[in-house]
N, C-alpha and C. Protein backbone atom coordinates (compact mmCIF):
# COMPACT_ATOMS: atom_id res chain seq x y z
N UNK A 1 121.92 87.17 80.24
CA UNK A 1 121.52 87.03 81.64
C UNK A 1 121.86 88.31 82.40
N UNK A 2 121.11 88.71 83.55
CA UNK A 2 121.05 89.70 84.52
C UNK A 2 120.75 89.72 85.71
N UNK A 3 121.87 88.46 86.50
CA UNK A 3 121.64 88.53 87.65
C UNK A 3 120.70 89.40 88.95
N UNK A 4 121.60 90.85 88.46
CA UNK A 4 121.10 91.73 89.18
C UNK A 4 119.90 92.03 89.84
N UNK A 5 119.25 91.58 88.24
CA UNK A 5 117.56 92.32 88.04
C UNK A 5 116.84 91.27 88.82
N UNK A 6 117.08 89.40 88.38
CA UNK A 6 116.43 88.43 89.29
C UNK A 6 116.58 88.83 90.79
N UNK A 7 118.02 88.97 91.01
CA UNK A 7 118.25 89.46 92.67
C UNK A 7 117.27 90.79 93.35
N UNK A 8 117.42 91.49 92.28
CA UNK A 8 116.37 92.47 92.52
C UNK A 8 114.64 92.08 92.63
N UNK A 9 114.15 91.79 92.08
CA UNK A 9 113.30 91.18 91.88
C UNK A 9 112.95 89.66 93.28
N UNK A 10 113.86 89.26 93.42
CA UNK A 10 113.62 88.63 94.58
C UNK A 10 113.94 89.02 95.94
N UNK A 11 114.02 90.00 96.09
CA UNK A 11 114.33 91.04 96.78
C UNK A 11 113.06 91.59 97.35
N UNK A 12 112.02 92.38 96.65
CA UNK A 12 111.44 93.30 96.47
C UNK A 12 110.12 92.75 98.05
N UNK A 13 109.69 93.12 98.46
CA UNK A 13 108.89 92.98 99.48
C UNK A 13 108.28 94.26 100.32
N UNK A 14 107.05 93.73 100.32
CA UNK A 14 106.24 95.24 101.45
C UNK A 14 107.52 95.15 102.53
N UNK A 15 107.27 96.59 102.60
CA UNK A 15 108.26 97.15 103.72
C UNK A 15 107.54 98.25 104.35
N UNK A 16 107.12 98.20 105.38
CA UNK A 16 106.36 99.11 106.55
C UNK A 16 106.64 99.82 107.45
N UNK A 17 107.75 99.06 107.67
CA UNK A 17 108.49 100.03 109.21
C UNK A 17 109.49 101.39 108.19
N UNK A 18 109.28 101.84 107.42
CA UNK A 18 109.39 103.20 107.41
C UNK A 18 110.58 104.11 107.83
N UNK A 19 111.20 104.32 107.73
CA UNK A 19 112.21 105.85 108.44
C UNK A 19 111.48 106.99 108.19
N UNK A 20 111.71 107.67 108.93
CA UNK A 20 111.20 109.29 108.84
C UNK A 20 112.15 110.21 107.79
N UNK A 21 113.52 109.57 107.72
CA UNK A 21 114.59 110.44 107.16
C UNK A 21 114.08 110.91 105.62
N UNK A 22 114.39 112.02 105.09
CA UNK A 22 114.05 112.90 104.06
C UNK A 22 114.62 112.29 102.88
N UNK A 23 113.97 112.32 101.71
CA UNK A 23 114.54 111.62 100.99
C UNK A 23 114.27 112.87 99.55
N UNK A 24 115.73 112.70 99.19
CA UNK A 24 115.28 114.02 97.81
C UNK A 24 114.70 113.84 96.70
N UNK A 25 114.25 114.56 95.88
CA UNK A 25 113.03 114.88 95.47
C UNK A 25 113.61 114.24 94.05
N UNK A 26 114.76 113.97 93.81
CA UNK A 26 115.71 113.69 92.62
C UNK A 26 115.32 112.28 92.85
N UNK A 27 115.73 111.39 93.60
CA UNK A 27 114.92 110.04 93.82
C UNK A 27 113.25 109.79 93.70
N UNK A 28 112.64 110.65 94.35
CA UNK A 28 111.28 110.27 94.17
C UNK A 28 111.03 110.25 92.34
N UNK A 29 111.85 111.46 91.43
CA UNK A 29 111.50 111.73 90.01
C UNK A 29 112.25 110.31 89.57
N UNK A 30 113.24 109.67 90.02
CA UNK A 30 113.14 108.65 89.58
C UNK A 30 112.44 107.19 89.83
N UNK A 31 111.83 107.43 90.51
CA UNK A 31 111.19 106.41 90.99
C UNK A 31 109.18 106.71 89.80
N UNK A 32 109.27 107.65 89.62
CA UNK A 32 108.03 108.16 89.28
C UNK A 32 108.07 107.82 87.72
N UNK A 33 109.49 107.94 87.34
CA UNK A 33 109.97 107.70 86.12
C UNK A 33 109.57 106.64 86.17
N UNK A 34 110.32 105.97 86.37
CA UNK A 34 110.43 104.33 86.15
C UNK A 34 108.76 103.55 86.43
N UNK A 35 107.92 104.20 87.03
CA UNK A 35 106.55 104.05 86.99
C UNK A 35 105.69 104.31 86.04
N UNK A 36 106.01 105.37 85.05
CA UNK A 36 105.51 105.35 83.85
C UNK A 36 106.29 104.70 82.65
N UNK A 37 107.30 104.32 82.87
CA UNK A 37 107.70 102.97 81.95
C UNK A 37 107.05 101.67 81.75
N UNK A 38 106.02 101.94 82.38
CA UNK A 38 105.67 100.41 82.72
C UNK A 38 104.45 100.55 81.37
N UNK A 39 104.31 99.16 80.80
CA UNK A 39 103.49 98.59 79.60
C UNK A 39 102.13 99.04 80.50
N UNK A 40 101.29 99.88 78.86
CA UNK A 40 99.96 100.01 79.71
C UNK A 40 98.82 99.34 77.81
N UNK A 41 98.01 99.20 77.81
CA UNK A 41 97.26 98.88 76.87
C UNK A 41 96.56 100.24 76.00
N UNK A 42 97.66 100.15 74.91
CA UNK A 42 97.76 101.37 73.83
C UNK A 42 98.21 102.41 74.24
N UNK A 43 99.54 101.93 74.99
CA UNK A 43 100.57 103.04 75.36
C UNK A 43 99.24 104.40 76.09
N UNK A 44 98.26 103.55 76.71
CA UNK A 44 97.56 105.60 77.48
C UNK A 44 97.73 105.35 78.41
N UNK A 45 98.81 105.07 79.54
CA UNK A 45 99.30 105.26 80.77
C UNK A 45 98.37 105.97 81.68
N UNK A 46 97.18 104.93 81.52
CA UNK A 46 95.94 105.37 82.41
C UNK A 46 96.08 105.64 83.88
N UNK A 47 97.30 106.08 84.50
CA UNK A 47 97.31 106.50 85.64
C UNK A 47 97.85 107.74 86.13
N UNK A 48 97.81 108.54 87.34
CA UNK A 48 97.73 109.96 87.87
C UNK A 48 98.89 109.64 88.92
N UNK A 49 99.83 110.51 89.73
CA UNK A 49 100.36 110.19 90.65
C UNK A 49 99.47 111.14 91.48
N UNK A 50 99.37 111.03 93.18
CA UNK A 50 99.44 111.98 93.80
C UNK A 50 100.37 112.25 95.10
N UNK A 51 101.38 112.72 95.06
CA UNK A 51 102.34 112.55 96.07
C UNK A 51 102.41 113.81 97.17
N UNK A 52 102.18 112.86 98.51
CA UNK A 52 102.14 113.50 99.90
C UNK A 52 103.07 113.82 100.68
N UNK A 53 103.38 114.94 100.53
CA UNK A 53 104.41 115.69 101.48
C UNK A 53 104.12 116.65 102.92
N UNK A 54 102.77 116.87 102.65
CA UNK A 54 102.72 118.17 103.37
C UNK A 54 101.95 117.11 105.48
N UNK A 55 103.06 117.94 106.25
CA UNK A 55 102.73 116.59 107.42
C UNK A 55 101.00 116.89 107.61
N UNK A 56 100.51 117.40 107.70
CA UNK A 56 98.89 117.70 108.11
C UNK A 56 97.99 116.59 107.06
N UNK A 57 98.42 116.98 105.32
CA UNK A 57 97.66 115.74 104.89
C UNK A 57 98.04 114.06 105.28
N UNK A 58 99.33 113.81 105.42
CA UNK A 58 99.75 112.48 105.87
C UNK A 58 98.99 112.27 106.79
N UNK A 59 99.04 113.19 107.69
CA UNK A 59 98.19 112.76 109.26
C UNK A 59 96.84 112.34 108.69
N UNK A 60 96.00 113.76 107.77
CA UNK A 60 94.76 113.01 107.55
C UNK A 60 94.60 111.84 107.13
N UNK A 61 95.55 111.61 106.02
CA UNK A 61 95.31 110.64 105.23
C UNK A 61 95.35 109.25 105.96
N UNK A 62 96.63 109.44 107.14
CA UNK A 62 96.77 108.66 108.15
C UNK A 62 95.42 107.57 108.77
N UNK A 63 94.72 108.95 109.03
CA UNK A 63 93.65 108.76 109.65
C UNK A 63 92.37 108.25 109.36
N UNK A 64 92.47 108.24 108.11
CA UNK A 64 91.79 107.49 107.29
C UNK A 64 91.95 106.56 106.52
N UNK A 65 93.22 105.79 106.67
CA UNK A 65 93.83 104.65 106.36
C UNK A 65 93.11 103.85 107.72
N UNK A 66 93.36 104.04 108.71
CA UNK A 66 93.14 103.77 110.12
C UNK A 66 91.85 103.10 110.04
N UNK A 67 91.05 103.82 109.44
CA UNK A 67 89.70 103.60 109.95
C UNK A 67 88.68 102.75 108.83
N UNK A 68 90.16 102.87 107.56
CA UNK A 68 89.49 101.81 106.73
C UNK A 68 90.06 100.36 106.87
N UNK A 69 91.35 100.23 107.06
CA UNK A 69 91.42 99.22 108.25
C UNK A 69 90.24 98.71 108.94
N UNK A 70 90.18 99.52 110.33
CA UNK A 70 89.48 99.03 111.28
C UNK A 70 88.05 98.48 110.60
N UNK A 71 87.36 99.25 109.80
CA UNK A 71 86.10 99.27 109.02
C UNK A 71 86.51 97.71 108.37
N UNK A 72 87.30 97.79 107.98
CA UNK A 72 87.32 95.83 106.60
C UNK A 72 87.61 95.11 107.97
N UNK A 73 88.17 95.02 108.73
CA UNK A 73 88.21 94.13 109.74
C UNK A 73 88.34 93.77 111.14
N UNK A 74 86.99 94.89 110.80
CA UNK A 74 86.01 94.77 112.25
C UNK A 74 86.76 94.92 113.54
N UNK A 75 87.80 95.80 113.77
CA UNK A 75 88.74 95.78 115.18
C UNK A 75 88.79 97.40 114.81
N UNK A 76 88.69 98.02 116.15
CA UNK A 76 89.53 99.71 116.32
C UNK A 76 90.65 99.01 116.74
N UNK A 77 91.92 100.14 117.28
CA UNK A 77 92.85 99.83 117.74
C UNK A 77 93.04 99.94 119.02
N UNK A 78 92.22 99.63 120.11
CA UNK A 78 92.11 99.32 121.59
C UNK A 78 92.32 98.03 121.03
N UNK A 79 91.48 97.33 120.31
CA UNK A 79 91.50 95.76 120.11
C UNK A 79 92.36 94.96 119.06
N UNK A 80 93.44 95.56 119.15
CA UNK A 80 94.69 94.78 118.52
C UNK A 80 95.25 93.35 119.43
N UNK A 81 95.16 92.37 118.77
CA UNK A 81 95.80 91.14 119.01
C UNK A 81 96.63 91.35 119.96
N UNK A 82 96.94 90.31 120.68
CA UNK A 82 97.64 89.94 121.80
C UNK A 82 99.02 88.95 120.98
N UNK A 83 99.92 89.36 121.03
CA UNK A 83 101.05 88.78 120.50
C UNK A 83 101.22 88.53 118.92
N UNK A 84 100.33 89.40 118.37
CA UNK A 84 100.44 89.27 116.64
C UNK A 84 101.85 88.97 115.88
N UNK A 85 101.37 87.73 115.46
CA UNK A 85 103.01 87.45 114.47
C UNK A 85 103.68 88.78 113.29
N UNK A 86 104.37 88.39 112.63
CA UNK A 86 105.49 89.53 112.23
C UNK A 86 104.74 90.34 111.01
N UNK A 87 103.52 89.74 110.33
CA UNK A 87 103.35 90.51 109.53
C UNK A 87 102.10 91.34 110.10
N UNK A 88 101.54 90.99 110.80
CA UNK A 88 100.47 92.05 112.16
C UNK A 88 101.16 92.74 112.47
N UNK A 89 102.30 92.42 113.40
CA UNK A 89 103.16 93.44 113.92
C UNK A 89 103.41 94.96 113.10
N UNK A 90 104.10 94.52 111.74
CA UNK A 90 103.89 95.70 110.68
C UNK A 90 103.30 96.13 110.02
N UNK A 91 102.05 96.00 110.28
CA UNK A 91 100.52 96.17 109.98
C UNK A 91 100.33 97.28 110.61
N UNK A 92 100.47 97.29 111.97
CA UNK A 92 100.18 98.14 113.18
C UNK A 92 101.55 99.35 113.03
N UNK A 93 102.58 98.61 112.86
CA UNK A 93 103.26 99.91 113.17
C UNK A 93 102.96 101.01 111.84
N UNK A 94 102.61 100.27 110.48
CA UNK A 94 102.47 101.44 109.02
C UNK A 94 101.44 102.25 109.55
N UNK A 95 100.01 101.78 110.66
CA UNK A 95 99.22 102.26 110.99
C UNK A 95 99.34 103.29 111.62
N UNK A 96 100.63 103.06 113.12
CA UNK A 96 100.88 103.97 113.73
C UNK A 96 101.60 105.23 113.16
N UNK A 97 102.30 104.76 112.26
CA UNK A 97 103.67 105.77 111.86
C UNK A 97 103.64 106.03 110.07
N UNK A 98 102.31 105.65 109.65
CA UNK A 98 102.43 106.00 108.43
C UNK A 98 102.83 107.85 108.00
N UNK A 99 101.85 108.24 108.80
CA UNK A 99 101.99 110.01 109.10
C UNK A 99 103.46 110.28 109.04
N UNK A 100 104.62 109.20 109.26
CA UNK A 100 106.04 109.94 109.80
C UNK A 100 106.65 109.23 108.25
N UNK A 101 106.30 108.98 107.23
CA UNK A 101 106.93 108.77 106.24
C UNK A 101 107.26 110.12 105.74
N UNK A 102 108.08 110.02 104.94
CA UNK A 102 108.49 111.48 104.18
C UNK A 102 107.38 111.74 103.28
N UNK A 103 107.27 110.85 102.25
CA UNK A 103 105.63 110.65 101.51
C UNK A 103 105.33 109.64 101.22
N UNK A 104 104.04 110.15 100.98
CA UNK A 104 103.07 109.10 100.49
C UNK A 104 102.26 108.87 99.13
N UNK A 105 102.49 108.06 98.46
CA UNK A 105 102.66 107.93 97.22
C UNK A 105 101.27 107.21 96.73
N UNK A 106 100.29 107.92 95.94
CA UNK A 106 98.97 106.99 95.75
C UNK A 106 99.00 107.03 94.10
N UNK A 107 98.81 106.04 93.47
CA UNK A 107 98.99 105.95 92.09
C UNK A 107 97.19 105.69 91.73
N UNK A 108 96.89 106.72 91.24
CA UNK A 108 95.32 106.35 91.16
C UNK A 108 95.39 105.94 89.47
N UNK A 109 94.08 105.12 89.36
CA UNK A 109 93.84 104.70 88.03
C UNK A 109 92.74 105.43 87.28
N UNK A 110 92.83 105.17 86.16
CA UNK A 110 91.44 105.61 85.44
C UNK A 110 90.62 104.68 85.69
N UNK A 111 89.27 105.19 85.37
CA UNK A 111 88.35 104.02 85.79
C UNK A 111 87.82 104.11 84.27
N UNK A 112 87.65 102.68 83.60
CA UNK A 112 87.43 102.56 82.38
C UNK A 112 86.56 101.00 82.86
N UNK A 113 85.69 100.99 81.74
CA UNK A 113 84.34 99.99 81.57
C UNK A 113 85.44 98.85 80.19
N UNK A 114 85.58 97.41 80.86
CA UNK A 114 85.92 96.51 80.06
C UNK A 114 85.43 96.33 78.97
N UNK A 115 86.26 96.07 77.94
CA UNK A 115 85.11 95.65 76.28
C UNK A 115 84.22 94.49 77.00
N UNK A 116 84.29 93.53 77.35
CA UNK A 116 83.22 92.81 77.65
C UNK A 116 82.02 93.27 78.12
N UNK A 117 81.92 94.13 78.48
CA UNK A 117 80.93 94.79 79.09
C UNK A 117 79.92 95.65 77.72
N UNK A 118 78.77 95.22 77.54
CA UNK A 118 78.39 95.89 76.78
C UNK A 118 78.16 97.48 77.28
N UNK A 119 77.85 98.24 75.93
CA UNK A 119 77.63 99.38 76.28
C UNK A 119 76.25 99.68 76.88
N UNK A 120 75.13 99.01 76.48
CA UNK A 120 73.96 99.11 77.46
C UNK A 120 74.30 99.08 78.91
N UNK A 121 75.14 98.19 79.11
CA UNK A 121 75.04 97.88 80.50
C UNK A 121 76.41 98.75 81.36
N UNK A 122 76.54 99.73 80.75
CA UNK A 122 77.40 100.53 81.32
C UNK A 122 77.06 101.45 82.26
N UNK A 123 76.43 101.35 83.36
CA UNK A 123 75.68 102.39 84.07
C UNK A 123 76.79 102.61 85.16
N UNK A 124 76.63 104.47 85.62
CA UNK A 124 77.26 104.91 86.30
C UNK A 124 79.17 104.64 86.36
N UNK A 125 79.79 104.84 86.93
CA UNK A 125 81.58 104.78 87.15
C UNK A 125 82.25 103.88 86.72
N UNK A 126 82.85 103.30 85.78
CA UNK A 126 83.53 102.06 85.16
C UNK A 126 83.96 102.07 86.59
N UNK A 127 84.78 100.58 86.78
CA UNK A 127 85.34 100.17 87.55
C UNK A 127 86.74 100.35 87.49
N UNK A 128 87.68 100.63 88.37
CA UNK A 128 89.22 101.20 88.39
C UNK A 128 90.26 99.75 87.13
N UNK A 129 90.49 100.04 86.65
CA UNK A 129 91.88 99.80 85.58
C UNK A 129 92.37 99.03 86.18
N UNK A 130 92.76 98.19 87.05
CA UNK A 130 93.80 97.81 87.89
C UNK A 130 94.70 96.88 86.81
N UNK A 131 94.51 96.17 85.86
CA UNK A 131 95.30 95.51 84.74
C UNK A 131 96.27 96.55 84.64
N UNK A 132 95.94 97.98 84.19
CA UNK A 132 97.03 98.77 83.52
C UNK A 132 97.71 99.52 84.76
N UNK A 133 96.70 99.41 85.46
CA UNK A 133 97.79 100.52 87.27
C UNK A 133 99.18 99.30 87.87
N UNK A 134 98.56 98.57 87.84
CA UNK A 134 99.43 97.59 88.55
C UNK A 134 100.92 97.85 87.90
N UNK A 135 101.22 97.08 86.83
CA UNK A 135 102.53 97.27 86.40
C UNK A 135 103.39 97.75 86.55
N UNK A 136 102.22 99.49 86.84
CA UNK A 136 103.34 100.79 86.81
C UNK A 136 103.65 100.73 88.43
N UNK A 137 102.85 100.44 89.21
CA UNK A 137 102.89 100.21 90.96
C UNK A 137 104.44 99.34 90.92
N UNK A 138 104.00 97.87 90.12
CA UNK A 138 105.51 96.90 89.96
C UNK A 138 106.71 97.56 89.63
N UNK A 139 106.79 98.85 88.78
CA UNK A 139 107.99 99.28 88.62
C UNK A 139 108.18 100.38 90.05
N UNK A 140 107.18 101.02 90.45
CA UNK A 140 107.57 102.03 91.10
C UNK A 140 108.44 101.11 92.47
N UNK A 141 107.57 99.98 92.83
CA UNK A 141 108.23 99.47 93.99
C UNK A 141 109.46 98.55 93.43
N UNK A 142 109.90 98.18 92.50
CA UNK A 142 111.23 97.77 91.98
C UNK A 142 112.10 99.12 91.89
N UNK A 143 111.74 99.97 91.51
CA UNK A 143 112.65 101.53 91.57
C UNK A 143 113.04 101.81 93.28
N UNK A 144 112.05 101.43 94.10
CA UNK A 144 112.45 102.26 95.43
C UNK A 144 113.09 100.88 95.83
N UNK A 145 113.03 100.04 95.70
CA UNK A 145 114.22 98.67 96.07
C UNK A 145 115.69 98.79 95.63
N UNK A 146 115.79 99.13 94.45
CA UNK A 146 117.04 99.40 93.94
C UNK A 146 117.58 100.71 94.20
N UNK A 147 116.56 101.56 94.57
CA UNK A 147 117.37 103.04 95.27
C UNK A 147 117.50 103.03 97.00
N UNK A 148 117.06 101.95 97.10
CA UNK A 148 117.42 101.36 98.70
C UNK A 148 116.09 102.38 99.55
N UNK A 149 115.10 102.82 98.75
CA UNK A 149 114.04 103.25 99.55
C UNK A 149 113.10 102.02 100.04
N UNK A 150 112.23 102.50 100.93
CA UNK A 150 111.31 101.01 101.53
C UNK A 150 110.19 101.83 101.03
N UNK A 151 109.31 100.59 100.71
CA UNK A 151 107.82 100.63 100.26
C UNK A 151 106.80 99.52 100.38
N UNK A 152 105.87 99.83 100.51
CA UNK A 152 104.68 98.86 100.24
C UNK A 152 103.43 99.11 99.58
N UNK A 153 102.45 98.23 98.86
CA UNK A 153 101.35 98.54 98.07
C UNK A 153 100.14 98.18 99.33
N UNK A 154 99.68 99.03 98.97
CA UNK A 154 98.16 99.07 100.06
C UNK A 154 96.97 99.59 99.19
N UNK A 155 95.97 98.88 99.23
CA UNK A 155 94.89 99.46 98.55
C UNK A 155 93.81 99.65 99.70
N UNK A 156 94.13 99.86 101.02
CA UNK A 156 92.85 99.31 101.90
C UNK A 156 92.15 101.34 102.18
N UNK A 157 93.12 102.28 101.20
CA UNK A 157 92.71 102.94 101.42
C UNK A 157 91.26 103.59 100.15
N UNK A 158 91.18 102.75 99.23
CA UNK A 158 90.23 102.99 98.10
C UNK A 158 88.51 102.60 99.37
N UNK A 159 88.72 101.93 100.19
CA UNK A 159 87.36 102.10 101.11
C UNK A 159 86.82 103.39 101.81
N UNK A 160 87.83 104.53 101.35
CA UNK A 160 87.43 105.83 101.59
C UNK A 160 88.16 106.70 100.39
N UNK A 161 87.93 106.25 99.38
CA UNK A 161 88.43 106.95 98.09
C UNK A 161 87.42 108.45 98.05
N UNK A 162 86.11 108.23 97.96
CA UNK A 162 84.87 109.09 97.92
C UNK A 162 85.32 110.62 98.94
N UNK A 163 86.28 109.97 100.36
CA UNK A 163 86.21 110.87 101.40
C UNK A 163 87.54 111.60 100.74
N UNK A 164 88.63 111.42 100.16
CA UNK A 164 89.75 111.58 99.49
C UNK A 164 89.31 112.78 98.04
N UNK A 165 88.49 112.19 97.39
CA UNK A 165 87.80 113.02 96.37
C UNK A 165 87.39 114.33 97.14
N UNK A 166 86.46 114.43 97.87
CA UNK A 166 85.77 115.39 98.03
C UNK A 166 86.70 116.39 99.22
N UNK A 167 87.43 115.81 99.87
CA UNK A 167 88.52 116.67 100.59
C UNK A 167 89.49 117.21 99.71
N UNK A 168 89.95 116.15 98.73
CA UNK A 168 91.33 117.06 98.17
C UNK A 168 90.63 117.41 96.35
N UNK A 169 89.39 116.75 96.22
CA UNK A 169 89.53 116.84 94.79
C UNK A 169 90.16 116.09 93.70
N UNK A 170 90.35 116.21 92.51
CA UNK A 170 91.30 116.25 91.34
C UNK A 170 92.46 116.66 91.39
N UNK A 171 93.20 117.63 92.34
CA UNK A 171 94.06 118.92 91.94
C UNK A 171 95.30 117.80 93.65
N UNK A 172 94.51 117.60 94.43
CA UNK A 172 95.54 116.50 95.28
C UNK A 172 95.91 117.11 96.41
């Protein structure tokens, strides 16, 4: 038995409200570590990190978190709720203050075509991996719990993945 790890593990929760404070670069490598530990199907650890430090991309990236938001559900931010309960509340503030994180951490996947899928019918971009990304996401946010960093998983920014590609590329 390993208390610890259950406690840990029940522990673990999106965390949004953020500090600005700097966090060293010796933690993030372990946290990155412990993200490629994670079980992937035939050990090919079909995923990329790309990690955001520099404040100008946060802002962009910011800014386009923002608007893929607003885009999935139909509100800019003039029209935020009137008394939004606690998990709105930190909805809005990751929105406001995502830019003031130290970084920002996007674990992209390979995009691979399921065996079910015949090969005729393979046209254009497999669809993203998420079976084999996930796991490693589960360890990265169990790593920043136990190093007392805060985190949360967000995918609402893959609704402008295309705008992400062609601004930063492959290279990040």
């Amino acid at each position: 038995m390993n208390p610890a790890f259950f406690d840990l593990v029940g522990n673990v929760r999106a965390m949004r409200r953020l500090k600005p404070d700097p966090v060293p670069m010796e933690l993030i490598w372990k946290v990155l570590n412990a993200g490629v530990q994670a079980p992937s199907g035939q050990n090919t650890q079909p995923w990329k990190f790309v990690l955001i430090s520099d404040s100008e991309r946060k802002k962009w990236f910011a800014e386009r978190y923002i608007q893929a938001i607003e885009s999935r559900f139909h509100a800019d931010a003039g029209e935020r709720k009137a008394n939004p309960g606690r998990q709105l509340r930190a909805l809005y503030y990751q929105m406001d203050h995502m830019h003031e994180a130290p970084y920002l951490l996007l674990v992209c996947g390979e995009r691979d075509w399921p065996f079910k899928v015949p090969l005729d019918q393979r046209i254009g971009e497999g669809p993203p991996n998420y079976g084999a990304v996930y796991p490693c996401v589960q360890n990265i946010l169990l790593a920043c719990r136990a190093l007392g960093l805060g985190a949360a998983l967000t995918t609402m920014h893959q609704v402008q993945e295309m705008t992400f590609v062609n601004k930063w590329g492959s290279d990040g």
